[in-house]
Protein backbone atom coordinates (compact mmCIF):
# COMPACT_ATOMS: atom_id res chain seq x y z
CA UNK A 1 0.00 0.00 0.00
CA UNK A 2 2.86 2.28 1.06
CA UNK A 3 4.26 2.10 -2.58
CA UNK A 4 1.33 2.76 -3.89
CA UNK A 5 0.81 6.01 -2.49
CA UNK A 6 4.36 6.85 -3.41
CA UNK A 7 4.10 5.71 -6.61
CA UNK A 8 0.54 8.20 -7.34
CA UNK A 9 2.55 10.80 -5.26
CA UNK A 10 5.64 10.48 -7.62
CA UNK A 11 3.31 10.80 -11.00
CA UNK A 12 1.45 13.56 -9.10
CA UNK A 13 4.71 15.68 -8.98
CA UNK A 14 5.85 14.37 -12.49
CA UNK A 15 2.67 15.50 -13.78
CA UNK A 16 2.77 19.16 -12.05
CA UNK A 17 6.61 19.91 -13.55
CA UNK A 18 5.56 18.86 -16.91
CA UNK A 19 2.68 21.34 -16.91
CA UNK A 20 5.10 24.03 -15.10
CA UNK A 21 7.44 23.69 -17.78
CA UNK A 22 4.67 23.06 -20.72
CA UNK A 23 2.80 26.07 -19.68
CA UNK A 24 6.31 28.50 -19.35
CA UNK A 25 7.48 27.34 -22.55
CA UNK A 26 6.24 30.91 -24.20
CA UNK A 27 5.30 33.85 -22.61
CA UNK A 28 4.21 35.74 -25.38
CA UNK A 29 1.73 33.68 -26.63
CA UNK A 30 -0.50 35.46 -29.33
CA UNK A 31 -4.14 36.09 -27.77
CA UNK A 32 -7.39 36.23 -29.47
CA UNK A 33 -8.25 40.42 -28.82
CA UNK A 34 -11.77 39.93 -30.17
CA UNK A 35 -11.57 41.28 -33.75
CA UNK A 36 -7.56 41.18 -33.74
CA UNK A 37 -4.59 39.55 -32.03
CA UNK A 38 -3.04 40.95 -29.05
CA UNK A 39 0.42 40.41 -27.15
CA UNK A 40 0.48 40.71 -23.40
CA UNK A 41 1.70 44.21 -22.43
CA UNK A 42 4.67 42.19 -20.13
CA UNK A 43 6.30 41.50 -23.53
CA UNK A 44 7.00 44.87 -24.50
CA UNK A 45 10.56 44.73 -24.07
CA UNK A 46 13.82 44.08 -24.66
CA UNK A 47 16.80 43.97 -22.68
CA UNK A 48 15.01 45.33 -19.47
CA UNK A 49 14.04 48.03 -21.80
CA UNK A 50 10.38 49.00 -22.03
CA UNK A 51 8.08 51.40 -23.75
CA UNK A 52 6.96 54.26 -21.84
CA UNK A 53 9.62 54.01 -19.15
CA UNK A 54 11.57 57.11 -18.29
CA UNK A 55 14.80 58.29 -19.73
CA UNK A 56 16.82 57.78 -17.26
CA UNK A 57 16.19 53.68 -17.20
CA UNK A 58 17.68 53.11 -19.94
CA UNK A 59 21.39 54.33 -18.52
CA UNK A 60 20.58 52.88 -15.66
CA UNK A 61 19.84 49.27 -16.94
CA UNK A 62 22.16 49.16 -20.06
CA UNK A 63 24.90 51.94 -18.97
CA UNK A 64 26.11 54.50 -21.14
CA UNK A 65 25.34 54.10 -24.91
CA UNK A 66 28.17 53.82 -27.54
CA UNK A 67 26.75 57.65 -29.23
CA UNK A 68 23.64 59.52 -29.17
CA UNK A 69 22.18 61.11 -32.17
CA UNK A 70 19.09 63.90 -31.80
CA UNK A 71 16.61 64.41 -34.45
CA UNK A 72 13.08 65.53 -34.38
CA UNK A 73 9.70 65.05 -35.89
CA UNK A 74 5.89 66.90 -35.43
CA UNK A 75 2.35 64.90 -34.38
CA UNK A 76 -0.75 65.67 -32.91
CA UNK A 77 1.05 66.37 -29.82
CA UNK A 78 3.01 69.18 -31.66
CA UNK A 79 6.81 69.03 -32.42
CA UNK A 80 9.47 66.93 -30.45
CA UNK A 81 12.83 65.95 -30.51
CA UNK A 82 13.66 62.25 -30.77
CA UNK A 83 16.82 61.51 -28.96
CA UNK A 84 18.29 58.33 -29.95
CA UNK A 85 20.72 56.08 -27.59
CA UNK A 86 22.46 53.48 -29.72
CA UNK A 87 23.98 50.41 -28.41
CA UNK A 88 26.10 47.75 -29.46
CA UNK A 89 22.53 45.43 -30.37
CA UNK A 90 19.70 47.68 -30.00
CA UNK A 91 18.77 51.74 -30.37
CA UNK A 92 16.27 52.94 -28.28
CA UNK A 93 14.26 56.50 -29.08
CA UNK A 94 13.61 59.20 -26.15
CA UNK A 95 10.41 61.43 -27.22
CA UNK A 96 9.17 63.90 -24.59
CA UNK A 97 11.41 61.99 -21.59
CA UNK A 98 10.06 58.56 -22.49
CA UNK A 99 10.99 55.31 -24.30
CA UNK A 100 9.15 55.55 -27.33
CA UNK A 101 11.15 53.03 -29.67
CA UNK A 102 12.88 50.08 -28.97
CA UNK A 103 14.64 48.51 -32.32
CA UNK A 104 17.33 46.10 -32.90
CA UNK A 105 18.80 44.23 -35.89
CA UNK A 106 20.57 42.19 -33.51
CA UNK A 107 20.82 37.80 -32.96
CA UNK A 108 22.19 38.70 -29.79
CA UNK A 109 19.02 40.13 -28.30
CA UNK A 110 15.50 38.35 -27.78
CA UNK A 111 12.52 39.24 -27.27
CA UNK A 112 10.74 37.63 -23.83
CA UNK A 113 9.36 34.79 -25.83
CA UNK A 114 12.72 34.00 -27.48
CA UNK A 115 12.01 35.75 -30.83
CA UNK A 116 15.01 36.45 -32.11
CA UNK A 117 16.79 38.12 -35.69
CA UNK A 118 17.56 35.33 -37.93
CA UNK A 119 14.42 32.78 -36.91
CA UNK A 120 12.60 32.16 -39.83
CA UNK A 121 8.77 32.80 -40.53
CA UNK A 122 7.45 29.33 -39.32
CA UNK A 123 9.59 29.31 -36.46
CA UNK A 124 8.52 33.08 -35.05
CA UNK A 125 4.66 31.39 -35.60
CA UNK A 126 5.52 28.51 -33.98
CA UNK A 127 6.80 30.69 -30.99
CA UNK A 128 3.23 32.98 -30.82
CA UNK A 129 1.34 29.51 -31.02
CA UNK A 130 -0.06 30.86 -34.45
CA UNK A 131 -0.23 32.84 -37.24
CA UNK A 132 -1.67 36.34 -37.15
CA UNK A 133 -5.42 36.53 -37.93
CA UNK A 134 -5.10 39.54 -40.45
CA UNK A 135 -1.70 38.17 -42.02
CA UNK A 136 -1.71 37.03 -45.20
CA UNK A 137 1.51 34.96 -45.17
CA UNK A 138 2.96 36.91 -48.33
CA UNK A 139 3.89 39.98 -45.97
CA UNK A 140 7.44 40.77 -45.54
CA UNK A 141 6.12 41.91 -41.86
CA UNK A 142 3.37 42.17 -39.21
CA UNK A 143 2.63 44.16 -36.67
CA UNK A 144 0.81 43.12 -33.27
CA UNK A 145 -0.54 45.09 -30.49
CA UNK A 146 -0.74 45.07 -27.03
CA UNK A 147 -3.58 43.90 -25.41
CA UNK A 148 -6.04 45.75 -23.40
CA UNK A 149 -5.39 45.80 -19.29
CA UNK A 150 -8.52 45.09 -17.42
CA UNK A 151 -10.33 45.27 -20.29
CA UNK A 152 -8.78 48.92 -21.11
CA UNK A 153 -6.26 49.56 -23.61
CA UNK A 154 -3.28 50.43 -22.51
CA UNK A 155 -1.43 52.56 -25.32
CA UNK A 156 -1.87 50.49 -28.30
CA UNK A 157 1.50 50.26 -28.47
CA UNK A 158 2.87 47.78 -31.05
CA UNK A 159 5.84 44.82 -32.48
CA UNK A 160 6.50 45.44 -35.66
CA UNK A 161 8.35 41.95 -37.33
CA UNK A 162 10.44 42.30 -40.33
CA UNK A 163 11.17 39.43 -43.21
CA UNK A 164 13.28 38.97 -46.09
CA UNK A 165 12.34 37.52 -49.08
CA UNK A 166 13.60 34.51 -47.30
CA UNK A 167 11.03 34.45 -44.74
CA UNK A 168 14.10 35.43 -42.17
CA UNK A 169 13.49 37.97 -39.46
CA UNK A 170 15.73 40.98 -40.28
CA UNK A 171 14.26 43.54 -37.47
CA UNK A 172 12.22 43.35 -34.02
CA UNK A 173 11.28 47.11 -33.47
CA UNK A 174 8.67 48.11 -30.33
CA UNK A 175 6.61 51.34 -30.84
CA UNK A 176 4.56 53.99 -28.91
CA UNK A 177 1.65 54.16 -30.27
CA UNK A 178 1.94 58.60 -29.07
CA UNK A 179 -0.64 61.48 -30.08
């Protein structure tokens, strides 16, 4: 009897770290937004980097950037300069004191799910658990957006994707979606 119970208690744990792991496997998981697909808000980000965070993180979680270049552009918001801190693997854009761009060309950085430059098409979809609802599959990229918070949108911030014309990621690049 005593093996028994040791035996169901052994499968019982078995059973609970192969869900643990099976359920951790991606965290960026594409969701089902109603009429569109959605990514969690929590996988905005890369590098400790996220969108909307002040200036002054970005320093302070990747030091001091290799050069910074200042441009500028206009929106509804009126005109503002874009200060741009450029890194090694990633540049990341400043707009009114805040993270507005996050962009990299990079193999050497991922996004939380894994996503990485150089994974083809089918292995990006295989990572989001499926293809895009509104992508046709002859795209060279897609864009997904963030999904609403408590049933409230956040920002509508977005992940743009990038292909060649060998279905090869070429660009990860995360977006404000600002005035």
């Amino acid at each position: 009897m005593r093996k028994l119970q040791l035996l169901f208690l052994l499968l019982y744990i078995l059973s609970l770290a192969t869900f643990s792991i099976g359920s951790s496997e991606s965290p960026t998981v594409l969701v089902n937004g109603g009429h569109f697909d959605c990514l969690p808000v929590s996988t905005f980000g890369l590098e400790g980097i996220r969108l909307w965070k002040p200036e002054n993180t970005v320093s302070k979680t990747l030091g001091d950037p290799n050069t910074i270049t200042i441009g500028g552009g206009e929106d509804d918001g009126g005109r503002y300069d874009i200060k741009t801190y450029h890194y090694d693997h990633l540049q990341i854009d400043i707009v009114r004191g805040r993270v507005d761009r996050i962009y990299t060309m990079s193999n050497k950085v991922a996004m939380p799910s894994g996503i990485r430059v150089g994974y083809t098409m089918d292995q990006v979809i295989q990572i989001l658990g499926r293809k895009p609802r509104d992508w046709q599959g002859t795209q060279s990229e897609f864009s997904v957006v963030t999904c609403p918070v408590n049933g409230d949108w956040v920002q509508e911030d977005y992940v743009n994707l990038k292909f060649n014309n060998n279905k090869v990621l070429t660009s990860i690049e995360y977006s404000a979606n600002r005035p």
